[in-house]
Protein backbone atom coordinates (compact mmCIF):
# COMPACT_ATOMS: atom_id res chain seq x y z
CA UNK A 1 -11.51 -43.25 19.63
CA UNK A 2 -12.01 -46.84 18.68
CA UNK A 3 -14.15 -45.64 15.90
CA UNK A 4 -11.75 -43.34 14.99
CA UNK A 5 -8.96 -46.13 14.83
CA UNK A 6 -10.59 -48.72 13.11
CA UNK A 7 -12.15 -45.75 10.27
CA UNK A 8 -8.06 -45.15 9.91
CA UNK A 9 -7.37 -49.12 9.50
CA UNK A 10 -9.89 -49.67 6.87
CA UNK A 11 -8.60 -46.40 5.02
CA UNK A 12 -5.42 -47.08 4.90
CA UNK A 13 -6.06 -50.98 3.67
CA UNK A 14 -4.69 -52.47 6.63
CA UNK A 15 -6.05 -56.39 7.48
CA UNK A 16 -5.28 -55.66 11.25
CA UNK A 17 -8.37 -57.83 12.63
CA UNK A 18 -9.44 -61.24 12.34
CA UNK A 19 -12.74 -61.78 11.30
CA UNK A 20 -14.97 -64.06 12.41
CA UNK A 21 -15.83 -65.07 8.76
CA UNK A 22 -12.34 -66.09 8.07
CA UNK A 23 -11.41 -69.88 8.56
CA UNK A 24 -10.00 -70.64 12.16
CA UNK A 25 -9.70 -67.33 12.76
CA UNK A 26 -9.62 -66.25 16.52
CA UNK A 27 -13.18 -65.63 18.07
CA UNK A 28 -13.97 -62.16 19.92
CA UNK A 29 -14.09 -64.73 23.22
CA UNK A 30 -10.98 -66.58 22.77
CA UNK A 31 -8.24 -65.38 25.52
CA UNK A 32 -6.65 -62.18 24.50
CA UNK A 33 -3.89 -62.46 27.02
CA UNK A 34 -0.89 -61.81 24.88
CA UNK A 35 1.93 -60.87 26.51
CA UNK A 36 4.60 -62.09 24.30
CA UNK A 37 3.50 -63.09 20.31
CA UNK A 38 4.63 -65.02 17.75
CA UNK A 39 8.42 -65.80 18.80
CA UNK A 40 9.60 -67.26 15.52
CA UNK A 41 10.51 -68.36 12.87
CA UNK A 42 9.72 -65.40 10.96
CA UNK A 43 9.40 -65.91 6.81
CA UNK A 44 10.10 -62.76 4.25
CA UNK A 45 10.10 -62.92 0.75
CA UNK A 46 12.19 -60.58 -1.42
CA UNK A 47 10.75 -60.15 -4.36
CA UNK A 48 12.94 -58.47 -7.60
CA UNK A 49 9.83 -57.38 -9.56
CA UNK A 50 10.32 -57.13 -13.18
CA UNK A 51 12.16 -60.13 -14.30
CA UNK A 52 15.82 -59.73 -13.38
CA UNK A 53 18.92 -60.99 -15.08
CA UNK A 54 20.30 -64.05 -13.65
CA UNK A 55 23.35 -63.71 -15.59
CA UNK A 56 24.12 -60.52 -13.63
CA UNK A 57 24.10 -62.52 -10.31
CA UNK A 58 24.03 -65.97 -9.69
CA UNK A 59 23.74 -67.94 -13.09
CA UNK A 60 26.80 -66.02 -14.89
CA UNK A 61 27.35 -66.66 -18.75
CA UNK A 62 30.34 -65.33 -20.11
CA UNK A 63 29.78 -66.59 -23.65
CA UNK A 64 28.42 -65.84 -26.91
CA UNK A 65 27.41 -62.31 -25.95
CA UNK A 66 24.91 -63.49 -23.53
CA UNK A 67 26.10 -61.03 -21.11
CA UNK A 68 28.27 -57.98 -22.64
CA UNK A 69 30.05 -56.90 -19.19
CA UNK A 70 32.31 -59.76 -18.68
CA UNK A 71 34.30 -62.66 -19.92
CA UNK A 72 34.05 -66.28 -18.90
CA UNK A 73 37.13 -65.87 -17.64
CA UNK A 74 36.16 -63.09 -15.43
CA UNK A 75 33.62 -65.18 -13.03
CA UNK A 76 34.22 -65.24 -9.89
CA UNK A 77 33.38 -68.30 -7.24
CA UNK A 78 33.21 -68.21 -3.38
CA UNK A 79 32.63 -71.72 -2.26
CA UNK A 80 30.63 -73.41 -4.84
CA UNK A 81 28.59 -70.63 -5.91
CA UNK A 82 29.59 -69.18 -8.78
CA UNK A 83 28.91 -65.11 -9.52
CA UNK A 84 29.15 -62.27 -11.86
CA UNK A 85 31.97 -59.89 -11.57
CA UNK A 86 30.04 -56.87 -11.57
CA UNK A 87 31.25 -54.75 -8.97
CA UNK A 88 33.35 -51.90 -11.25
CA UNK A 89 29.72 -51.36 -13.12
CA UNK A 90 28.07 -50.26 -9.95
CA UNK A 91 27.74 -47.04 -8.76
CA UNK A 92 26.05 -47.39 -5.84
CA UNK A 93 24.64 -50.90 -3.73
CA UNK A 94 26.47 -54.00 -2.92
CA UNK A 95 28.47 -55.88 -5.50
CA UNK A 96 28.39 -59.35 -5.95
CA UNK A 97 31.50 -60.26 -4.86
CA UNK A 98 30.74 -58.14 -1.03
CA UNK A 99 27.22 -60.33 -1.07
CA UNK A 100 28.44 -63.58 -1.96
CA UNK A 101 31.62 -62.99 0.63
CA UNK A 102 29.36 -62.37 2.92
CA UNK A 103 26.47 -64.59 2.65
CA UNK A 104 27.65 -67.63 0.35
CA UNK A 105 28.26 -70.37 3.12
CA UNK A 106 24.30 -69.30 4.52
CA UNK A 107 23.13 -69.50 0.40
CA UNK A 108 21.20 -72.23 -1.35
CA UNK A 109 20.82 -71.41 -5.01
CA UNK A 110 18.88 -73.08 -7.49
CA UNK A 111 19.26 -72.31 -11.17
CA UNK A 112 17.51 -73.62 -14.11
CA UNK A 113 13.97 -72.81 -12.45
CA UNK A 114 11.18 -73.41 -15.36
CA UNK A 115 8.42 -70.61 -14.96
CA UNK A 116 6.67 -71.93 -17.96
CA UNK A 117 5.04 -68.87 -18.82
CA UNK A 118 6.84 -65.20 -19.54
CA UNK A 119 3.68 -62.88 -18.88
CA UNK A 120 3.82 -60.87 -15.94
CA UNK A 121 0.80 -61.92 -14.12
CA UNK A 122 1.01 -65.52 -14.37
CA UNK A 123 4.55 -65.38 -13.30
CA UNK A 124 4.03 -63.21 -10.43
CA UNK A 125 1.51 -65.26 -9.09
CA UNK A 126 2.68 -68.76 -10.20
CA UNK A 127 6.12 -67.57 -8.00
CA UNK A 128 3.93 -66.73 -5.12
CA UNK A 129 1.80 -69.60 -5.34
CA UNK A 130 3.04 -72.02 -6.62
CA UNK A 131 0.02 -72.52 -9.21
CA UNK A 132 0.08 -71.32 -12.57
CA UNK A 133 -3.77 -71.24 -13.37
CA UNK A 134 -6.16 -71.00 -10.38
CA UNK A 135 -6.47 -66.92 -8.88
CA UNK A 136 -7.69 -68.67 -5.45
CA UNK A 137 -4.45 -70.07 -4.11
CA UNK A 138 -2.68 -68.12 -1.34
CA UNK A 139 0.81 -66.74 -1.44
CA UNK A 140 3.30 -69.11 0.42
CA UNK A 141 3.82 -65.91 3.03
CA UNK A 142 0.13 -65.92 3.59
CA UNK A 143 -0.40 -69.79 3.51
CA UNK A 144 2.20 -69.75 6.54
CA UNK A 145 0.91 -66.78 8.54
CA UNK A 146 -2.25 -68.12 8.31
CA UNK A 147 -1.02 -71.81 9.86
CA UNK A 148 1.71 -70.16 12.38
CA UNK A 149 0.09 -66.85 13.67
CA UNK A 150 -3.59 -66.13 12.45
CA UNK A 151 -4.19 -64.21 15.96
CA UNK A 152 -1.25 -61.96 15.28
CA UNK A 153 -2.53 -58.20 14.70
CA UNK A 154 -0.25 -58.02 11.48
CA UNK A 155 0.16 -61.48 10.43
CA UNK A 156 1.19 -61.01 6.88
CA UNK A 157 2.52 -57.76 5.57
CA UNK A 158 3.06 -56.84 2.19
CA UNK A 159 4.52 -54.01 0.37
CA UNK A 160 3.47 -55.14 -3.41
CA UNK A 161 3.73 -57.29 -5.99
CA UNK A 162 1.22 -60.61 -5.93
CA UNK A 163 -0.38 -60.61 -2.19
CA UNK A 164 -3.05 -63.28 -2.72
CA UNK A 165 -4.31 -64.38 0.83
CA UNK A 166 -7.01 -67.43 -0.20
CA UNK A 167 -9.10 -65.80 2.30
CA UNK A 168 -7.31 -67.46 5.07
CA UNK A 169 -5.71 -64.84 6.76
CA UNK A 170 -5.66 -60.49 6.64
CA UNK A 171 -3.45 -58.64 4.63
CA UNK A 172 -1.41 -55.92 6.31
CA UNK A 173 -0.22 -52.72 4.25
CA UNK A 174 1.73 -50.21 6.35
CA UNK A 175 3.57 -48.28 3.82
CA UNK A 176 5.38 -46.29 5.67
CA UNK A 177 7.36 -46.04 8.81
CA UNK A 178 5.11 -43.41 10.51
CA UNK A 179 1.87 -45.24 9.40
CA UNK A 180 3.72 -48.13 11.69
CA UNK A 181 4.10 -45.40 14.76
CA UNK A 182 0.68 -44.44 14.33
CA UNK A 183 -0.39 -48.37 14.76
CA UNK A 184 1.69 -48.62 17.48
CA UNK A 185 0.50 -45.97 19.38
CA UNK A 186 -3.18 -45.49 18.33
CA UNK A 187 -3.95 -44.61 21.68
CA UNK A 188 -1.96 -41.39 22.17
CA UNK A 189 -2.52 -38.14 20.32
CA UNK A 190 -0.53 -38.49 16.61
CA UNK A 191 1.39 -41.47 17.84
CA UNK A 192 3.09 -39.66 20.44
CA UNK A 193 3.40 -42.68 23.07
CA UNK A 194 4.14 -40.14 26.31
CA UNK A 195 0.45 -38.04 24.65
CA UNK A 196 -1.89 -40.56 25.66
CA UNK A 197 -5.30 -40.26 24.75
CA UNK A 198 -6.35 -41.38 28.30
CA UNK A 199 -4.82 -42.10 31.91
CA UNK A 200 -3.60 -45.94 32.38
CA UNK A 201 -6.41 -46.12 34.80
CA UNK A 202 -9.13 -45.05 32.57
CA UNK A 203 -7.33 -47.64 29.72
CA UNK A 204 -7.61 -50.77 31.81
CA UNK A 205 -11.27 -49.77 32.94
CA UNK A 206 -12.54 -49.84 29.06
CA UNK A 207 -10.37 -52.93 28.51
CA UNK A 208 -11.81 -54.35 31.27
CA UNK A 209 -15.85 -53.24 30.59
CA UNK A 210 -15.35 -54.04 26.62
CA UNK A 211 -14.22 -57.76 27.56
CA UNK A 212 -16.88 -58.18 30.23
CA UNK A 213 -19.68 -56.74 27.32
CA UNK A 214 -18.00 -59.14 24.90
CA UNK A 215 -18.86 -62.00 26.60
CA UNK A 216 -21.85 -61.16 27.19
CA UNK A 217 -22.61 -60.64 24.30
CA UNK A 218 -21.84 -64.00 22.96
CA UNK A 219 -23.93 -65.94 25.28
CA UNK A 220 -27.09 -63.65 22.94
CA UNK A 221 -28.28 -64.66 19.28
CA UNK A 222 -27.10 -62.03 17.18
CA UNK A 223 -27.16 -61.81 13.11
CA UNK A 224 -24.01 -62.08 11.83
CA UNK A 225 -23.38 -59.04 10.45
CA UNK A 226 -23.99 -57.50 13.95
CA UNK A 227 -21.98 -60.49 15.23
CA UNK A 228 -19.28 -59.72 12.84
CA UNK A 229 -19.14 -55.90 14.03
CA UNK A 230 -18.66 -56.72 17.27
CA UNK A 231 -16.17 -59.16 17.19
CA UNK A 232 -14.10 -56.70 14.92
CA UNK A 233 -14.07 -53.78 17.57
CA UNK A 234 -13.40 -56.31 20.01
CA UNK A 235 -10.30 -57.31 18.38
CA UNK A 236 -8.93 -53.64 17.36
CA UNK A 237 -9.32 -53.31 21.44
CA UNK A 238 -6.99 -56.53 21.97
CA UNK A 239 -4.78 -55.89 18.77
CA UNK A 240 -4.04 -52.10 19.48
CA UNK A 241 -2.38 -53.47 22.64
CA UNK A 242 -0.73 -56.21 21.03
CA UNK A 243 1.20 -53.29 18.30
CA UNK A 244 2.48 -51.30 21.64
CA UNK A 245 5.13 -54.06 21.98
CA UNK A 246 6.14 -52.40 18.17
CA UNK A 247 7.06 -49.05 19.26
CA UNK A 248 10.42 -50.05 21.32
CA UNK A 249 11.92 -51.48 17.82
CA UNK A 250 10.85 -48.60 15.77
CA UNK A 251 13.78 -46.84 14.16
CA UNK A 252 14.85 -43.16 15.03
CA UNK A 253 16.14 -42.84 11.49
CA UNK A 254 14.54 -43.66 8.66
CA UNK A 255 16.57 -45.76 5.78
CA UNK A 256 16.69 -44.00 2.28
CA UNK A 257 16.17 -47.27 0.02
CA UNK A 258 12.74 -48.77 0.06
CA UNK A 259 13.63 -51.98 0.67
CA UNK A 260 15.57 -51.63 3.84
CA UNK A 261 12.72 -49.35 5.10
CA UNK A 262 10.02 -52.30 4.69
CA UNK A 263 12.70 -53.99 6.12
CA UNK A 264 12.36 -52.02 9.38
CA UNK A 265 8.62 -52.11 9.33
CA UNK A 266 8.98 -55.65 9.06
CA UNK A 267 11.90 -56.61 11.34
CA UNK A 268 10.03 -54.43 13.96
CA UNK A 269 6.52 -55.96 13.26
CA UNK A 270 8.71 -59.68 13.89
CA UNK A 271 10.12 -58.49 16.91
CA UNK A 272 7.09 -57.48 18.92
CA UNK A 273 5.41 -60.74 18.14
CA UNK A 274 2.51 -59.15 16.12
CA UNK A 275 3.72 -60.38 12.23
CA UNK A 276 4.88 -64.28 11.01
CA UNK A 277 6.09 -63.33 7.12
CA UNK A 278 6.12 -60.14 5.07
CA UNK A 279 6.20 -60.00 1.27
CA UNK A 280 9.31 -57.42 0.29
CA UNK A 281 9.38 -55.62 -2.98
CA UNK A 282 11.68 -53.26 -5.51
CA UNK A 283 10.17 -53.14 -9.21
CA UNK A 284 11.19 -51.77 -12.46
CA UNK A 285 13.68 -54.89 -13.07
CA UNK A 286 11.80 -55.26 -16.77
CA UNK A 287 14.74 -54.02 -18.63
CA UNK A 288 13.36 -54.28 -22.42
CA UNK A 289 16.23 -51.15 -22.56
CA UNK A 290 19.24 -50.60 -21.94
CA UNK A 291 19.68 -53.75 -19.78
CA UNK A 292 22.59 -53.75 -18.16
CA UNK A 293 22.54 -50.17 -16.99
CA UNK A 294 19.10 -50.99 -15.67
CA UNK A 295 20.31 -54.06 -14.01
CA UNK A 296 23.58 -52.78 -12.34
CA UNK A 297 21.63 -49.67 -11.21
CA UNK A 298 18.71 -51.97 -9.33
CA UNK A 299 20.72 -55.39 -8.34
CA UNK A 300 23.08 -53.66 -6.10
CA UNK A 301 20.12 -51.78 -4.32
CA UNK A 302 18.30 -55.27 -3.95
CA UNK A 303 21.04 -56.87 -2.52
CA UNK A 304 22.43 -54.18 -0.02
CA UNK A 305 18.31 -53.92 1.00
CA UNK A 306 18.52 -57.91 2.05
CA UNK A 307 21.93 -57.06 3.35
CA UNK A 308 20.32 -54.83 5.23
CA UNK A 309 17.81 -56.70 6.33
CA UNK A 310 19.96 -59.66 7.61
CA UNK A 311 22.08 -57.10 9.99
CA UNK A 312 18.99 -55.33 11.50
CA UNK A 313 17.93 -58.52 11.92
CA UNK A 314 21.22 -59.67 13.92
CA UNK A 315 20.80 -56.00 16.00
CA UNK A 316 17.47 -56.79 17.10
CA UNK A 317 18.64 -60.76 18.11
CA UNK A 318 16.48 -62.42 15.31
CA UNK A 319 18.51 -63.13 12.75
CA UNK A 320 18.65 -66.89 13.67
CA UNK A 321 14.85 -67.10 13.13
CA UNK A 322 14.59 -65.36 9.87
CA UNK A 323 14.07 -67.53 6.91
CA UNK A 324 14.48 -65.33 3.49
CA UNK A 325 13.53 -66.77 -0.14
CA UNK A 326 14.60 -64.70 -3.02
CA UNK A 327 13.53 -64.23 -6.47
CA UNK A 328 11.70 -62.74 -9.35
CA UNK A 329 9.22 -63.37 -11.49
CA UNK A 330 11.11 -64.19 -14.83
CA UNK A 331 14.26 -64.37 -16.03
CA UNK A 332 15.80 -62.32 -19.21
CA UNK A 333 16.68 -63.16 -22.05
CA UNK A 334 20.16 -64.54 -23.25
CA UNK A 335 20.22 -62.32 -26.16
CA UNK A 336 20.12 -58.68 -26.65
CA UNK A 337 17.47 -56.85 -28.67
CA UNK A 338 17.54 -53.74 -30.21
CA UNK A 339 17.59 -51.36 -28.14
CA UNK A 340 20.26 -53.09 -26.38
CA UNK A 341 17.77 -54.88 -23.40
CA UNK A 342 16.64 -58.38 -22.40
CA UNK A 343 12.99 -59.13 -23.42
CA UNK A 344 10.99 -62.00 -20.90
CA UNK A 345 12.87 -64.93 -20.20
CA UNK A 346 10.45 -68.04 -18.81
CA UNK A 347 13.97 -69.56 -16.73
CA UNK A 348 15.59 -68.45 -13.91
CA UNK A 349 17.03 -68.75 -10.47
CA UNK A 350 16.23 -68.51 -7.09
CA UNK A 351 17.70 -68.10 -3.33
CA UNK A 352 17.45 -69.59 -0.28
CA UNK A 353 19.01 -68.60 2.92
CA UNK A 354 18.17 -69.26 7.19
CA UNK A 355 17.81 -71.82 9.33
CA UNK A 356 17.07 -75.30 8.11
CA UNK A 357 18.74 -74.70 5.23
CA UNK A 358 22.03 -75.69 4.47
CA UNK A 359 24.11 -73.33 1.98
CA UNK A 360 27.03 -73.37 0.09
CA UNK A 361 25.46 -75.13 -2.17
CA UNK A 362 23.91 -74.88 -5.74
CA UNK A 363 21.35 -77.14 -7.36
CA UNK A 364 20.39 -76.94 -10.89
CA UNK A 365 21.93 -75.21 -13.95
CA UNK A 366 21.23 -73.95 -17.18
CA UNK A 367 23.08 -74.53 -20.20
CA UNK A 368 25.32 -72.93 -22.58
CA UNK A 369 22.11 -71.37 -24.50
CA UNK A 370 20.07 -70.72 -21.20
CA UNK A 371 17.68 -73.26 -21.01
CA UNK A 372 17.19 -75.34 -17.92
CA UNK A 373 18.89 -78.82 -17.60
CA UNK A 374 17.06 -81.75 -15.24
CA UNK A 375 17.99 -82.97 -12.32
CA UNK A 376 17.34 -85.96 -10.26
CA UNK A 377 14.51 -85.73 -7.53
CA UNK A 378 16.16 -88.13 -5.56
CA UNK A 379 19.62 -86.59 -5.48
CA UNK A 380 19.22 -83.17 -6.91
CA UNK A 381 22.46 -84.08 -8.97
CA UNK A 382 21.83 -82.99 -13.04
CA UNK A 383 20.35 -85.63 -14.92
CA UNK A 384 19.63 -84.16 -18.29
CA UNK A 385 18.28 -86.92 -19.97
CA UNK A 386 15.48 -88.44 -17.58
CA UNK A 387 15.62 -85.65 -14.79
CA UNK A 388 13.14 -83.36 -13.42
CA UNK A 389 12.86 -79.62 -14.60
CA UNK A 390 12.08 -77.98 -11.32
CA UNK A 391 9.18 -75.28 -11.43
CA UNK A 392 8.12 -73.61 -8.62
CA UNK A 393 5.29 -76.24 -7.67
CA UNK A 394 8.33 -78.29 -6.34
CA UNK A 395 9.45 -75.55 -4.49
CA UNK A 396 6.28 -74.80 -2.30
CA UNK A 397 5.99 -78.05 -1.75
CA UNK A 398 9.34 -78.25 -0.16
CA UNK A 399 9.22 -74.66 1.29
CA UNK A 400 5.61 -75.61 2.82
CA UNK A 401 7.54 -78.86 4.69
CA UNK A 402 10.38 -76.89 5.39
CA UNK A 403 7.93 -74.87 7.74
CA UNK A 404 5.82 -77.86 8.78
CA UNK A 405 2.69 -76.67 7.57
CA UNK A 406 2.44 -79.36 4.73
CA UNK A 407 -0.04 -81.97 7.13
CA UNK A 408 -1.82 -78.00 7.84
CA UNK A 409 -5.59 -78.46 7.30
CA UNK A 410 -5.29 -74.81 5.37
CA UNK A 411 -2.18 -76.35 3.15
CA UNK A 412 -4.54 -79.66 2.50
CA UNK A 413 -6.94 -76.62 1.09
CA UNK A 414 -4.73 -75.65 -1.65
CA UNK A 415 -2.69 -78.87 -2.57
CA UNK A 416 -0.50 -79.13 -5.43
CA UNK A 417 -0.03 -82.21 -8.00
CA UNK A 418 3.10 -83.06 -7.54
CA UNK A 419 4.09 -87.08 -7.63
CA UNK A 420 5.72 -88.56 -5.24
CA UNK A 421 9.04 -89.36 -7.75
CA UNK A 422 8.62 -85.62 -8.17
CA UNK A 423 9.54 -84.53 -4.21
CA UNK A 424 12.72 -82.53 -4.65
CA UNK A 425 14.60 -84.63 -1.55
CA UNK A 426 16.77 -83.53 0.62
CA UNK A 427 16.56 -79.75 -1.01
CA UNK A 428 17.58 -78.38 2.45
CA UNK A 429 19.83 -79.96 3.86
């Protein structure tokens, strides 16, 4: 059965052991007496792959034609974030004026972010990382699993776009909501929790001999790939107990929109104390065509996904834990081509919403032509002439103290070259 399991694990691509080759991973000997998990805070990252228009949300232009559905005149503002009136183009999704109702006093938005580059790859992983040119960095979702939970069973999920880990911690893929029951139960027959494969009884007797063999077998020189073996089925023993605790938050109906359903597989993952941060993802925001069809068809599903998100997360009493960044990759374009779309744009804008963070507030902007203007490190106020242009660097720095992992020895692994004069303070609060 264990075979069986752990055959399934690898494929299916799922990182749900720790090996002992990892850095300050958990041992096979350490004390597996988990009763509880990780209990917060929890870190996802929404991710708008594709390079979405920031004048269709946040950063709203109403001039020179740099976006055709509205007039300057037509913004709308809900504390001091200011929006795009969008919501009679939508067909289906949240508008922006329902999101920003809803969510504005919780929002931090920064505008004017320099990405520097307008490929896809770089962009994607100079978001994630925070560094444009080196492939080993980790993903800020991975950087904090690994600090905050590296003994939880699914410490980082992700459901696409740039997933780097820097060998620090696993990376969990469970696609699918099923593929999460199956986890869960991988003891019963198909996931069927009240289908056991074998009597409690007979359960706590292999527990019991596979930890008393375990530590026995540490106390013998062993190669390490033999070493390595056995520490592995060791912890798919301890883990498959840990992913029980999923099953009570599973959903008996299954959302249509895949973000809200890797937002169940993640909310449920947080609750049970098994998962730190999750990666979220929608693609096929690169809207070279017909750009503002493409946009008002995939905005409103992004934002009723986090909306969705943030009210599962309320239902299952978490929602004060649950830190949320949200971007994309690239901005578009503030002029129309051809075919009537937005080609790569290297500015754009980025959320912030959860606890620690302060919202109703908006820092940075971009000018009448779309280009980002300065601002003060010191005071975050504009500063065109001898400010800052903020790229995302500055923000893992900040988002790495803003989880207290910045003193980490795994953050000191990966450090960024930032100057002091260069610390974006008081970004939170």
């Amino acid at each position: 059965m264990r075979r069986d399991f752990l055959k399934w694990c690898a494929s299916a691509g799922l990182g749900l052991v720790v090996p002992t080759t990892l850095p300050g991973a958990a041992c096979a000997n350490d004390d597996r007496e988990d009763t509880v998990g990780y209990d917060g805070p929890y870190y996802v990252v929404c991710n708008a792959s594709g390079g979405w228009d920031t004048t269709c949300l946040m950063d709203p232009k109403g001039v020179d034609g740099i976006n055709r559905l509205y007039q300057q005149g037509d913004i709308l503002t809900d504390g001091e974030i200011h929006f795009a009136p969008t919501s009679k183009h939508i067909s289906e999704g949240m508008s922006n004026k329902d999101f920003f109702t809803k969510y504005a006093r919780e929002l931090l938005v920064l505008n004017g972010l320099d990405y520097s580059v307008n490929n896809h790859a770089p962009c994607s992983r100079y978001m994630a990382t925070g560094h444009l040119d080196s492939r080993s960095y980790p993903t800020f979702a991975a950087l904090v699993a690994a600090c905050r939970g590296p003994k939880c069973p699914l410490s980082f999920l992700t459901f696409g776009n740039y997933s780097a880990t820097g060998n620090l911690v696993p990376m969990a893929r469970v696609p699918y909501i099923q593929s999460l029951k199956l986890l869960a139960n991988a003891d019963s027959v198909q996931g069927i929790d009240r289908h056991p494969y074998h009597d409690a009884f007979v359960s706590d007797h292999i527990d019991r001999a596979l930890g008393e063999q375990q530590q026995r077998r540490t106390l013998l020189p062993n190669l390490p790939r033999r070493r390595r073996a056995e520490s592995m089925l060791y912890a798919a023993q301890w883990n498959s107990k840990s992913l029980t605790r999923i099953t009570p938050h599973i959903p008996k109906s299954v959302p249509e929109d895949p973000l809200s359903r890797q937002a169940e597989i993640a909310l449920a993952s947080f609750k049970a104390g098994v998962c730190v941060s999750a990666n979220l993802t929608i693609g096929q925001f690169d809207s070279h065509q017909r750009n503002d069809e493409g946009q008002m068809k995939l905005l409103p599903r992004f934002l009723n996904g986090i909306d969705y998100l943030l009210r599962r997360a309320e239902d299952l009493q978490i929602r004060e834990k649950l830190i949320l960044v949200i971007q994309s990759e690239m901005g578009r374009t503030p002029s129309y081509n051809k075919g009537d779309g937005k080609d790569h744009w290297s500015v754009g804008s980025i959320m912030f919403l959860g606890p620690g963070i302060q919202g109703n507030r908006v820092i940075g902007s971009t000018d009448a032509e779309q280009f980002p203007v300065p601002v003060d490190a010191q005071t975050l106020a504009l500063d065109p002439g001898n400010g800052l242009r903020v790229r995302p660097e500055h923000l893992h720095v900040a988002l790495r103290e803003l989880a207290g992992i910045d003193e980490h020895p795994f953050s000191q692994q990966f450090p960024f070259k930032v100057k002091d004069t260069e610390m974006l303070r008081g970004l939170w609060a």
